[in-house]
C-alpha atoms as a PDB file:
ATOM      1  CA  UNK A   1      35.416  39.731-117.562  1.00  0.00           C
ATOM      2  CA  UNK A   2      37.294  36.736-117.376  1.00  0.00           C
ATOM      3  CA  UNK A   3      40.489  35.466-115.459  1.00  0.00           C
ATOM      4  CA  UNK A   4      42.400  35.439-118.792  1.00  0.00           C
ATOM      5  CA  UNK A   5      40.966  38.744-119.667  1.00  0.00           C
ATOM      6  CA  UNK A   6      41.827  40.270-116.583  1.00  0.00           C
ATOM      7  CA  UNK A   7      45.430  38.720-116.809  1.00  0.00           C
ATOM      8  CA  UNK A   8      45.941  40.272-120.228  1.00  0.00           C
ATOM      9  CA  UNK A   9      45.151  43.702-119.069  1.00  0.00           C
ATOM     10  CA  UNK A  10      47.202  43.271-116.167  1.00  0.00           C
ATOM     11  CA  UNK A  11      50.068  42.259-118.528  1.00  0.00           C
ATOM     12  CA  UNK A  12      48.634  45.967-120.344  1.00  0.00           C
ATOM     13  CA  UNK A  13      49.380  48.287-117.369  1.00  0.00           C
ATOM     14  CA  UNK A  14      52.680  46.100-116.152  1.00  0.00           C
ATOM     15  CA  UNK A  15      54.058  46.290-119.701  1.00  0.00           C
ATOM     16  CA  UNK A  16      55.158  42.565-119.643  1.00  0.00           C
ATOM     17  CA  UNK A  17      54.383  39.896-122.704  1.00  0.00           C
ATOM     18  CA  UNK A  18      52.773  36.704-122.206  1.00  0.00           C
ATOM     19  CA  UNK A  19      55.974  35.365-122.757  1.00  0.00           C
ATOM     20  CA  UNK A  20      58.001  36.446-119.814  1.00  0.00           C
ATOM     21  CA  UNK A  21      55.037  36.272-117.564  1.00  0.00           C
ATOM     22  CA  UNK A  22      55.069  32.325-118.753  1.00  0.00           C
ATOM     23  CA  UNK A  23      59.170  32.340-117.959  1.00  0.00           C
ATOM     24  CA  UNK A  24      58.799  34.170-114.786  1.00  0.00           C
ATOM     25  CA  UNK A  25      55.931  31.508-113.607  1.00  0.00           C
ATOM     26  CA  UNK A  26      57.740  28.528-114.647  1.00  0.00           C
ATOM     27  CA  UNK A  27      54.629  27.466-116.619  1.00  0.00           C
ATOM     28  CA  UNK A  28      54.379  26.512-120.202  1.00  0.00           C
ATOM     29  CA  UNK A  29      53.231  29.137-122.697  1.00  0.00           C
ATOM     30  CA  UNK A  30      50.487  27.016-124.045  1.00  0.00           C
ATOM     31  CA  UNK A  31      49.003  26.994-120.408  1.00  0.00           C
ATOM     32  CA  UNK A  32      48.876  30.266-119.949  1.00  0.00           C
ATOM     33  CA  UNK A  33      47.852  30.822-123.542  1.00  0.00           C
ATOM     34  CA  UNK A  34      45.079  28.670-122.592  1.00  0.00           C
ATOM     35  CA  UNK A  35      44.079  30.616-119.555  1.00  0.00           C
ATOM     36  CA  UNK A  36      44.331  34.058-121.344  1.00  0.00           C
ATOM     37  CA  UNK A  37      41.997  32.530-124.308  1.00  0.00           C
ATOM     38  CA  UNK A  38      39.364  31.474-122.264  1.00  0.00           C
ATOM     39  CA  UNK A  39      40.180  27.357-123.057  1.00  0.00           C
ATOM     40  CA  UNK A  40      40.809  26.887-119.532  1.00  0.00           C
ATOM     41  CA  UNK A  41      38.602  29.338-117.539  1.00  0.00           C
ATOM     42  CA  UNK A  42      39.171  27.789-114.242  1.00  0.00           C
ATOM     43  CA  UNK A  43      42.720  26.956-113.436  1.00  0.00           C
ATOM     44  CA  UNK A  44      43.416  26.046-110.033  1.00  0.00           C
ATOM     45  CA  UNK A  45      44.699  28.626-107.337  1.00  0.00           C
ATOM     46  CA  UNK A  46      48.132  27.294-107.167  1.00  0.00           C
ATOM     47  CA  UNK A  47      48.615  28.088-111.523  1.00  0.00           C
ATOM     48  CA  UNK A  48      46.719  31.838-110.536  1.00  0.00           C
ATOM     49  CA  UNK A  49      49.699  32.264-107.589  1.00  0.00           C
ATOM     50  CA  UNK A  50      52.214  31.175-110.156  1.00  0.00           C
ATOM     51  CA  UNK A  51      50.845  33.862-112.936  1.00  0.00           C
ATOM     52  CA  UNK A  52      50.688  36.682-110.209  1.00  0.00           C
ATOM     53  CA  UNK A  53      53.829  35.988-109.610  1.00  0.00           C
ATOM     54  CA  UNK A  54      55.126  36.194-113.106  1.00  0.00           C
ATOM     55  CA  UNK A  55      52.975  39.648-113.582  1.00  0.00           C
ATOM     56  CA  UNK A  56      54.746  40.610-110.624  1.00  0.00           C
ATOM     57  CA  UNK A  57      51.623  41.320-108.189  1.00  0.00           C
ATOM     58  CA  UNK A  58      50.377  39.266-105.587  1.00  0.00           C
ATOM     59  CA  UNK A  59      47.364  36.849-106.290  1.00  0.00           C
ATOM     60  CA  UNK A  60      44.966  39.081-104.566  1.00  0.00           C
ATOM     61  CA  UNK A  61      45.426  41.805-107.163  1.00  0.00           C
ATOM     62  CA  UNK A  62      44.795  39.372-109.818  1.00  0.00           C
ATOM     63  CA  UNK A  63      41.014  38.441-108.253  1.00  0.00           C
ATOM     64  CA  UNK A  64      40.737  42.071-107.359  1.00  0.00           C
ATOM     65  CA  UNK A  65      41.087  42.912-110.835  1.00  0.00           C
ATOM     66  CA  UNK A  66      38.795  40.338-112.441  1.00  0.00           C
ATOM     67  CA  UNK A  67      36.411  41.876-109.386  1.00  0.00           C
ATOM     68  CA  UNK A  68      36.751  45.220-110.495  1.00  0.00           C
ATOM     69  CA  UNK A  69      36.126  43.940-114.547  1.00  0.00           C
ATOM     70  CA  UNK A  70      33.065  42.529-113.124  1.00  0.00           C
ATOM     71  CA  UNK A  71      33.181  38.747-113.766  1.00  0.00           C
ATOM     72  CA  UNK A  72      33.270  37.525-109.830  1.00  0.00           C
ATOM     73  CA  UNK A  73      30.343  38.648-107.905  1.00  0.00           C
ATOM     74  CA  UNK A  74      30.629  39.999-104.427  1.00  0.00           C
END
């Protein structure tokens, strides 16, 4: 699974839309958009911190989930 995937069902269980995670983060929603769509499957830490933020969970949750989905390899 991919970052974007992973941040789409994290936006699933946290009941939040694309669009206030992209308010809460301060980030445009075509970057995000990007992100969640696989255009841009490696954004840099500092946009990841900003969309953990605006899910609400702290960036090591994020990895932790795309861990769990099995895209990043132990």
């Amino acid at each position: 699974m991919s970052i974007g995937e992973a941040i789409n069902v994290l936006a699933q269980e946290k009941q939040i839309t694309k669009y206030r995670i992209a308010k809460n983060a301060n980030m445009s929603q075509t970057t995000l958009s990007e992100i969640t769509n696989g255009k841009n499957s490696n954004p840099t830490i500092e946009t990841l911190e900003k969309i953990a933020k605006g899910i609400g969970v702290p960036v090591s949750h994020l990895i932790k989930k795309v861990e769990e989905l099995g895209q990043i390899e132990k």
